[in-house]
C-alpha atoms as a PDB file:
ATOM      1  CA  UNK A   1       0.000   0.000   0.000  1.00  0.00           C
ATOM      2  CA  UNK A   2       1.350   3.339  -0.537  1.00  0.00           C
ATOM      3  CA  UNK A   3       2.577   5.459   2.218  1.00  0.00           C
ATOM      4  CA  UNK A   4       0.952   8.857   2.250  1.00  0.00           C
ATOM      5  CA  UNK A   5       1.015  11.004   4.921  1.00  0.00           C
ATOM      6  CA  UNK A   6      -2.924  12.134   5.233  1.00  0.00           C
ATOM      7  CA  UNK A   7      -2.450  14.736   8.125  1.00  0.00           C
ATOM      8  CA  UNK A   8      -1.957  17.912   6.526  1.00  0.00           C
ATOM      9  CA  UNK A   9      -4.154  17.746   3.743  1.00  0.00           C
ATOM     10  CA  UNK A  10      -8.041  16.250   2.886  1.00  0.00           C
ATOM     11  CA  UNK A  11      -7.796  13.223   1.765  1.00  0.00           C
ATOM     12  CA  UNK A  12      -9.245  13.774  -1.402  1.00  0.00           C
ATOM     13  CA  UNK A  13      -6.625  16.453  -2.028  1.00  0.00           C
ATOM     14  CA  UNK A  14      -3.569  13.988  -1.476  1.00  0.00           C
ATOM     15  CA  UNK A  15      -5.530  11.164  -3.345  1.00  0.00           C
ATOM     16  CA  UNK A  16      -5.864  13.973  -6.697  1.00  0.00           C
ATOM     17  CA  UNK A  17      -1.879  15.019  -6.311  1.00  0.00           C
ATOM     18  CA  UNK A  18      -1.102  10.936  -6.720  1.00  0.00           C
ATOM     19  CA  UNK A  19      -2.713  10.311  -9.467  1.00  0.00           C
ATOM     20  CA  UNK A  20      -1.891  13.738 -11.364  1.00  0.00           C
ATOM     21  CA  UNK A  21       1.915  12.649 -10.744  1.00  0.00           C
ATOM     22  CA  UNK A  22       0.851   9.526 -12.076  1.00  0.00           C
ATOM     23  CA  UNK A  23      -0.508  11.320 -15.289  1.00  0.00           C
ATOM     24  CA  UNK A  24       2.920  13.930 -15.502  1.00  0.00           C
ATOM     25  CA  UNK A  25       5.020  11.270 -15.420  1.00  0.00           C
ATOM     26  CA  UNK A  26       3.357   9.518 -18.173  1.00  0.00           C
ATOM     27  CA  UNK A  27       2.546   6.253 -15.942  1.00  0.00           C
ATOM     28  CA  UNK A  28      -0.964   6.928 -16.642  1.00  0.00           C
ATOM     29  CA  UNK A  29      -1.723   7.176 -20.326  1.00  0.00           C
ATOM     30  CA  UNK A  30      -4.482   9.146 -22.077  1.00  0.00           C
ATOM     31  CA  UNK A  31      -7.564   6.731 -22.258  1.00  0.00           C
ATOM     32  CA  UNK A  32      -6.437   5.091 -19.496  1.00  0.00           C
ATOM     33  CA  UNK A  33      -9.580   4.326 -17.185  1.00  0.00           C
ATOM     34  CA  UNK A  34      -9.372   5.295 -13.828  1.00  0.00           C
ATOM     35  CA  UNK A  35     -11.279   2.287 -10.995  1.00  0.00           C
ATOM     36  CA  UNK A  36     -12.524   3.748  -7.835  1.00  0.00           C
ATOM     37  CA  UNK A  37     -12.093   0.814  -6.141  1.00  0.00           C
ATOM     38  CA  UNK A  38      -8.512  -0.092  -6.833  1.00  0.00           C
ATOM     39  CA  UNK A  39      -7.228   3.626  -6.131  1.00  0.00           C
ATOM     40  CA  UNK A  40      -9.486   2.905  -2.622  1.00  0.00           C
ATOM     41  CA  UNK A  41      -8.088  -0.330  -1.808  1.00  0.00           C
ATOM     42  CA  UNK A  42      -4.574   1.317  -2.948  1.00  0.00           C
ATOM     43  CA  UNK A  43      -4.944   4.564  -0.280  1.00  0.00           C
ATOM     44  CA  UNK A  44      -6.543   2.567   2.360  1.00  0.00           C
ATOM     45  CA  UNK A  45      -9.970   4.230   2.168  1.00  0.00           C
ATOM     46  CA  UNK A  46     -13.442   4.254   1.281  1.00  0.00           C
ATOM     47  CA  UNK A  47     -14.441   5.425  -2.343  1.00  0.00           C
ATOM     48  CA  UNK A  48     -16.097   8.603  -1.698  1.00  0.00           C
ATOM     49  CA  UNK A  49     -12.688  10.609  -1.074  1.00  0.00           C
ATOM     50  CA  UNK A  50     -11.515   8.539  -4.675  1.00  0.00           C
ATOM     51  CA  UNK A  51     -14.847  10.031  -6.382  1.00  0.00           C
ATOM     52  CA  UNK A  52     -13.806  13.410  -4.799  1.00  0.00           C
ATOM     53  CA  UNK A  53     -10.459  13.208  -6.294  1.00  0.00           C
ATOM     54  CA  UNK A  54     -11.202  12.661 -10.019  1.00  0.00           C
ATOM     55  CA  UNK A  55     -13.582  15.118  -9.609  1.00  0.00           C
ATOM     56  CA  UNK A  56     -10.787  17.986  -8.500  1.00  0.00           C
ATOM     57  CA  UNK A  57      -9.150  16.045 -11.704  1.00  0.00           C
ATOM     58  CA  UNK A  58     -11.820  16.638 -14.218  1.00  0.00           C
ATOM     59  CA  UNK A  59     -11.681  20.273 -12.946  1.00  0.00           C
ATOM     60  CA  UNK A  60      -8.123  20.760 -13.579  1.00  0.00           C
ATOM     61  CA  UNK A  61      -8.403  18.779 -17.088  1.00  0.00           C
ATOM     62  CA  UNK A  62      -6.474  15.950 -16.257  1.00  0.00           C
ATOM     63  CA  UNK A  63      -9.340  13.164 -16.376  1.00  0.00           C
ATOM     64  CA  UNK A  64     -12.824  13.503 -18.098  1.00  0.00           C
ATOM     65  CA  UNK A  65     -16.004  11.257 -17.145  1.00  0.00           C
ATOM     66  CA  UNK A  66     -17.154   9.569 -20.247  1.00  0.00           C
ATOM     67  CA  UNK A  67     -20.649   7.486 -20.330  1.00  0.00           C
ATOM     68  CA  UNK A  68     -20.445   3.910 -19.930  1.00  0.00           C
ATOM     69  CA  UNK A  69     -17.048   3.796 -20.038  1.00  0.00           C
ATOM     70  CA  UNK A  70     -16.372   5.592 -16.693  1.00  0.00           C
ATOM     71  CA  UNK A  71     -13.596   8.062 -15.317  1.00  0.00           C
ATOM     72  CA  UNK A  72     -10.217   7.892 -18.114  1.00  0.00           C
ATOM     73  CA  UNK A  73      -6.675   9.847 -18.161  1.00  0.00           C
ATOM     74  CA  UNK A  74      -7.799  13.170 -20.628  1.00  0.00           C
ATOM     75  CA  UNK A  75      -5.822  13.277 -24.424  1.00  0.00           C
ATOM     76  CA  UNK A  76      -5.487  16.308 -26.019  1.00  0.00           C
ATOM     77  CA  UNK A  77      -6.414  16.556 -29.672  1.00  0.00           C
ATOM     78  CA  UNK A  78      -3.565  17.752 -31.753  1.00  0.00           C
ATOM     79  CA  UNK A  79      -5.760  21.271 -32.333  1.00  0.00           C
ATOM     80  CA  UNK A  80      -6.460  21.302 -28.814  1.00  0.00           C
ATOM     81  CA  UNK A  81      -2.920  21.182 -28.246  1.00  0.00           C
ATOM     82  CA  UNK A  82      -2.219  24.101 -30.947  1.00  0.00           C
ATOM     83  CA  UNK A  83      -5.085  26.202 -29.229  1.00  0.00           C
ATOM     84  CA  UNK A  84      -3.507  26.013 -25.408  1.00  0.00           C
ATOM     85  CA  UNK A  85      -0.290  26.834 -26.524  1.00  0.00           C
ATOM     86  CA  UNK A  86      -1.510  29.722 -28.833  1.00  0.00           C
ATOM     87  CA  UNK A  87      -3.444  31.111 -25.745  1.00  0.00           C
ATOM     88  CA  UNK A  88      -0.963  30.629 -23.461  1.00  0.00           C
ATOM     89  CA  UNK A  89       1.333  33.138 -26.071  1.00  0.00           C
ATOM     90  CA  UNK A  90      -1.298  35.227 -26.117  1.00  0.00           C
ATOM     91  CA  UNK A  91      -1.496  35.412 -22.286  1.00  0.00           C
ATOM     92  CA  UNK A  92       2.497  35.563 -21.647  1.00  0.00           C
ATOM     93  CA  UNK A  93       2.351  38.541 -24.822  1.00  0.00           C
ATOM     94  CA  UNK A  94      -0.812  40.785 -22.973  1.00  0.00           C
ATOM     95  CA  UNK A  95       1.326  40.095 -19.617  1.00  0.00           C
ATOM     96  CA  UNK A  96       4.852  41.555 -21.392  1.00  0.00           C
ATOM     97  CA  UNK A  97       2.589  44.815 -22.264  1.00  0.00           C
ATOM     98  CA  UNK A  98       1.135  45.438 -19.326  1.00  0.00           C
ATOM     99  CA  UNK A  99       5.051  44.998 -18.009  1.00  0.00           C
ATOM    100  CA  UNK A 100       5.981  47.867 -20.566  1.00  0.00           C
ATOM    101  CA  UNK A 101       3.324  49.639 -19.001  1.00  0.00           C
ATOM    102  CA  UNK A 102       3.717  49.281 -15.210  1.00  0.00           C
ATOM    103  CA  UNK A 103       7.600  47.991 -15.132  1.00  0.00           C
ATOM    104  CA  UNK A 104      10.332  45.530 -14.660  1.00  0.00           C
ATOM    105  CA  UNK A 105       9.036  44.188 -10.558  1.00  0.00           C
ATOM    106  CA  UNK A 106      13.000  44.217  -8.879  1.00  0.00           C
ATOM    107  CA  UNK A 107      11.217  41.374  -6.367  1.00  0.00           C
ATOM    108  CA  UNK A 108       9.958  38.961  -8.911  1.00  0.00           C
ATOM    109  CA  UNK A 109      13.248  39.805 -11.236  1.00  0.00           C
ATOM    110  CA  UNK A 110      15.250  37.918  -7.887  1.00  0.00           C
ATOM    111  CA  UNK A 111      12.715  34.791  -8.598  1.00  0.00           C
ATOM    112  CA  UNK A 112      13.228  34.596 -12.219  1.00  0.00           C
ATOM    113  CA  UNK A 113      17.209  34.595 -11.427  1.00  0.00           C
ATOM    114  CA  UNK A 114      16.661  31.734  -8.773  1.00  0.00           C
ATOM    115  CA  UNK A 115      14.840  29.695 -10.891  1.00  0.00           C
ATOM    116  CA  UNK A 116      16.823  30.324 -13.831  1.00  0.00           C
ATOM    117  CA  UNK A 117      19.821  29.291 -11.348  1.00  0.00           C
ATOM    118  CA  UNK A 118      18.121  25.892 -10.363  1.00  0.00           C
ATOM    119  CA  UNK A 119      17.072  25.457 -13.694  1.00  0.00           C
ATOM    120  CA  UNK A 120      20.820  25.410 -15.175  1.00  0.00           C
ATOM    121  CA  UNK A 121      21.317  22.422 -12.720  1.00  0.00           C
ATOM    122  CA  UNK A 122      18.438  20.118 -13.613  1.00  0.00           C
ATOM    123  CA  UNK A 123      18.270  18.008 -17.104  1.00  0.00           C
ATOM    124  CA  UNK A 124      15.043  15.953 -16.557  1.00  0.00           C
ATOM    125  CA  UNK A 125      12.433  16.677 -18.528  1.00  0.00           C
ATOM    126  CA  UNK A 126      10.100  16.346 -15.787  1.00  0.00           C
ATOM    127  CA  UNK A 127      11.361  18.981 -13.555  1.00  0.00           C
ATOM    128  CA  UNK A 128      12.339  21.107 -15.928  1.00  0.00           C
ATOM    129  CA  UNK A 129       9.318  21.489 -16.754  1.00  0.00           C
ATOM    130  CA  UNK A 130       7.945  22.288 -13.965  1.00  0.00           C
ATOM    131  CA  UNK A 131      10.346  24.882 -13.466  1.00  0.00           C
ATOM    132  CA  UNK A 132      10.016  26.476 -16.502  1.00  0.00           C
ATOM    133  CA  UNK A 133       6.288  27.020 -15.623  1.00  0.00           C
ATOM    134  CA  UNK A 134       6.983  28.729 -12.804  1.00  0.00           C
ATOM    135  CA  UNK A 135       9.257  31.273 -14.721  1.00  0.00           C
ATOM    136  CA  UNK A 136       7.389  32.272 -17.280  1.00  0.00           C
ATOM    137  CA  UNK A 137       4.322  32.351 -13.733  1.00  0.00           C
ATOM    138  CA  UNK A 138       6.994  35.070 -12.950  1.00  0.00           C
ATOM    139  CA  UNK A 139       6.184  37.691 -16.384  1.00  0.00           C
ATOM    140  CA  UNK A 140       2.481  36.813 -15.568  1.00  0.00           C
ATOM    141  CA  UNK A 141       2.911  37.689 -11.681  1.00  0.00           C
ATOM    142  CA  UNK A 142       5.022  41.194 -13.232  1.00  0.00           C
ATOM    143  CA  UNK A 143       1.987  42.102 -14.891  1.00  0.00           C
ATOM    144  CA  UNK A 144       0.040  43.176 -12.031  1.00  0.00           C
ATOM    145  CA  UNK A 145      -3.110  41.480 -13.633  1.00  0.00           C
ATOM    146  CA  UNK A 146      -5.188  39.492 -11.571  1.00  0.00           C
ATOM    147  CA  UNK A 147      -7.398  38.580 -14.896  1.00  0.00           C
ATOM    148  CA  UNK A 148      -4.190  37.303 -16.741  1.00  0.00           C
ATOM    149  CA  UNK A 149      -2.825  35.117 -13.727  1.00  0.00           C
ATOM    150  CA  UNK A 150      -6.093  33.418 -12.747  1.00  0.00           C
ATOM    151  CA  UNK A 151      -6.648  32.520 -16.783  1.00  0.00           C
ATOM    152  CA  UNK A 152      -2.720  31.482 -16.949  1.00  0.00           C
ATOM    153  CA  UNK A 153      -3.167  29.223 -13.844  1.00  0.00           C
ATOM    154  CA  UNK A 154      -5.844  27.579 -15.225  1.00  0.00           C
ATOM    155  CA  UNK A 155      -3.611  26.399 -18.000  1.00  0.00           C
ATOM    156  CA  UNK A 156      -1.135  24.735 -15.770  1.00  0.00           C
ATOM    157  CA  UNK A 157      -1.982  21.150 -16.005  1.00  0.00           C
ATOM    158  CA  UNK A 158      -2.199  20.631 -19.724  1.00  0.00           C
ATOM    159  CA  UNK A 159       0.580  22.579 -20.344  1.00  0.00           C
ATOM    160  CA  UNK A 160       2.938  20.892 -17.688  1.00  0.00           C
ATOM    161  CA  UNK A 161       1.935  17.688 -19.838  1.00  0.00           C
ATOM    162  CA  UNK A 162       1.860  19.469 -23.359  1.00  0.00           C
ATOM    163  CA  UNK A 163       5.409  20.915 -22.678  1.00  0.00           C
ATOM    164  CA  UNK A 164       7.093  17.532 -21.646  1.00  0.00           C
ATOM    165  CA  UNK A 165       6.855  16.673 -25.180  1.00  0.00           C
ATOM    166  CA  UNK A 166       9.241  19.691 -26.399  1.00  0.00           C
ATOM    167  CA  UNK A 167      11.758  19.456 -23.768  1.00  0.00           C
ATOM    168  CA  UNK A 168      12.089  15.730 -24.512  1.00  0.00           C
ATOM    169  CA  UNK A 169      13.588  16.394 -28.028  1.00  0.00           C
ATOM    170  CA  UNK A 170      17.624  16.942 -27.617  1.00  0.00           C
ATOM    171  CA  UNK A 171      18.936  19.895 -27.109  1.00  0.00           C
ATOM    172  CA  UNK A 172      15.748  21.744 -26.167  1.00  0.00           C
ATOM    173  CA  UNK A 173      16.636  22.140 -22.409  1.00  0.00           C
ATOM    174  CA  UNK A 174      19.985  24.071 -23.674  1.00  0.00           C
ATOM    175  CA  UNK A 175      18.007  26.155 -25.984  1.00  0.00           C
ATOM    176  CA  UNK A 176      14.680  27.090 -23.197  1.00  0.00           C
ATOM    177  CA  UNK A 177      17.710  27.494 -20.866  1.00  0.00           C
ATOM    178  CA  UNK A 178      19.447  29.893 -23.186  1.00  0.00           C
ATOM    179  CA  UNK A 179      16.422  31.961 -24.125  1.00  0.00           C
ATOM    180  CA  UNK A 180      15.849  32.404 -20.484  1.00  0.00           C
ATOM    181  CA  UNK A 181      18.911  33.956 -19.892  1.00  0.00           C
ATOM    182  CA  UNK A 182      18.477  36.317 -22.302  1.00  0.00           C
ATOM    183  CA  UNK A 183      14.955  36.822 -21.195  1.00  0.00           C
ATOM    184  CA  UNK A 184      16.080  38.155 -17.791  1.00  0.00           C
ATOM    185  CA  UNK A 185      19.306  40.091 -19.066  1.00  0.00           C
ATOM    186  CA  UNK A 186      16.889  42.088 -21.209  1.00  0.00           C
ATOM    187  CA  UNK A 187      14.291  42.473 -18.330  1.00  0.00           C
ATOM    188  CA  UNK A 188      17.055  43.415 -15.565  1.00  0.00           C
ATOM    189  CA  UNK A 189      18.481  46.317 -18.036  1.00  0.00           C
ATOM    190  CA  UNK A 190      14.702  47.507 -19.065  1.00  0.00           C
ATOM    191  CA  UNK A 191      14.672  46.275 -22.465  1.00  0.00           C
ATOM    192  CA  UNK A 192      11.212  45.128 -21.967  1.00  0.00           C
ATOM    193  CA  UNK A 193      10.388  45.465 -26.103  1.00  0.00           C
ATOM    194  CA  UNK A 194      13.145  43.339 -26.846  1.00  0.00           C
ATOM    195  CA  UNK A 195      12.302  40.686 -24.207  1.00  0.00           C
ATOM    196  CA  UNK A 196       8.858  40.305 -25.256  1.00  0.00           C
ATOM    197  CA  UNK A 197      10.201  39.829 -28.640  1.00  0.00           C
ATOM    198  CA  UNK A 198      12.627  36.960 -27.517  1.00  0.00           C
ATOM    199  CA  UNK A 199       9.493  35.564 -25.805  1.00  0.00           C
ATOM    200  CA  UNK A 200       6.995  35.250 -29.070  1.00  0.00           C
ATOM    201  CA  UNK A 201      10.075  33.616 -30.610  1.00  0.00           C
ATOM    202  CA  UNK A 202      10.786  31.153 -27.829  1.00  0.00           C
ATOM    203  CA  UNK A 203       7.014  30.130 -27.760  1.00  0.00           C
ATOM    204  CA  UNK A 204       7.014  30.011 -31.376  1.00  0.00           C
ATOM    205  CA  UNK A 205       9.830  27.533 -31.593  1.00  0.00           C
ATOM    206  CA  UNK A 206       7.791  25.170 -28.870  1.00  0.00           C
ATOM    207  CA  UNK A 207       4.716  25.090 -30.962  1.00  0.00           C
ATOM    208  CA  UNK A 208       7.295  23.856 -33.902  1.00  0.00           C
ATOM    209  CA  UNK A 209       8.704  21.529 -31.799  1.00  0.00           C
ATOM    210  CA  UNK A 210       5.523  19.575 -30.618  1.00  0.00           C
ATOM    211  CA  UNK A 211       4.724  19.505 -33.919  1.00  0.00           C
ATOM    212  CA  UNK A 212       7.684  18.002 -34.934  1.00  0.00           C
ATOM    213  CA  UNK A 213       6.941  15.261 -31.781  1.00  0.00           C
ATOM    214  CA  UNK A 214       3.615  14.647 -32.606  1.00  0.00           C
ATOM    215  CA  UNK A 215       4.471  13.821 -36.077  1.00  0.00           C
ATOM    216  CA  UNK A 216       7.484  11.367 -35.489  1.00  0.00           C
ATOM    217  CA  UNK A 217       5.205   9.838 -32.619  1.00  0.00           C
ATOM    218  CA  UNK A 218       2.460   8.977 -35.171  1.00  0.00           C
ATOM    219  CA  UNK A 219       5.194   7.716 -37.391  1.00  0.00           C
ATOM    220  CA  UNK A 220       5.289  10.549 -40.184  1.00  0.00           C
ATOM    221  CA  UNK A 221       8.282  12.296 -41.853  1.00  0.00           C
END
């Protein structure tokens, strides 16, 4: 049985964060049905905190509740794909203007450095990932825009999944850490213009390079 600590947290809550790792991490496939029952006898509990969890997961977009063939891991159309990244540009370009507009924040600049820092060290897809979420978090949090950070939050889970499948082609760690760099040398002398330039760019070149995945995954030159 697995060995969760249940104090902190509802149990519903820790039950969801299992089984979203489980879906990162690509252990759970897209399709893949979900059972109450083995997740219950798995946690040590009843079902009801199991039902609660996939429902926080259909929330977030992780799972989806199809008829008669119960609770399964979400897939993402390849459009579907194409639209949340071209939304999340769209989000990360509104944020860089409303950064022109109210400035470079000095306290969220000393973030984007730290993660950039801890991001140099790491070469797994899977937390670089993650930490390359929370850096570009850091433009959204610099806009000042409460509209723009609730909308970008929402897109956290697919895109923690989407982006997996860019940073897992070779040498696109190297490159996203490069383009980082230069992201917060621009920001730290001003340069916000040229940043947000680098930026469309950089997201640019991930929307080529899922492409380029999603075609050699479904076996096409």
């Amino acid at each position: 049985m697995t060995s969760i600590d249940f104090s902190k947290n509802a149990l519903s809550n820790l039950i969801a964060e299992h089984i979203a790792e489980q879906i990162m991490t690509g252990e759970l496939k897209p399709g893949q049905k979900l059972i109450e029952n083995d997740y219950a006898i798995e946690y040590g509990t009843s079902r009801a905190p199991v039902r609660e969890a996939f429902y926080l997961l259909t929330i977030e977009g992780l799972v989806e509740r199809i008829p008669r063939k119960g609770t399964v891991v979400k897939g993402y159309t390849e459009a579907e794909i194409y639209d949340l990244l071209e939304i999340r540009t769209s989000l990360e370009s509104l944020a860089m203007k409303r950064i022109m507009a109210h400035g470079v924040d000095q306290a969220v600049m000393i973030k984007m450095k730290q993660l950039l820092q801890e991001m140099g060290h790491v070469r797994e897809v899977k937390k670089y990932t993650q930490l390359n979420y929370l850096f570009h978090m850091c433009l959204i949090e610099m806009s000042k825009s409460n509209v723009i950070r609730s909308m970008y939050a929402r897109l956290a889970p697919p895109l923690l999944r989407i982006q997996s499948l860019s940073f897992a082609n070779e040498g696109n760690i190297a490159k996203s850490l490069a383009e980082h760099a230069m992201i917060v040398e621009l920001l730290q002398k001003g340069n916000v213009s040229e940043a947000a330039c680098v930026l469309d760019k950089h997201n640019y070149d991930v929307i080529i390079s899922i492409r380029k995945r999603l075609k050699k995954d479904a076996g096409i030159k």
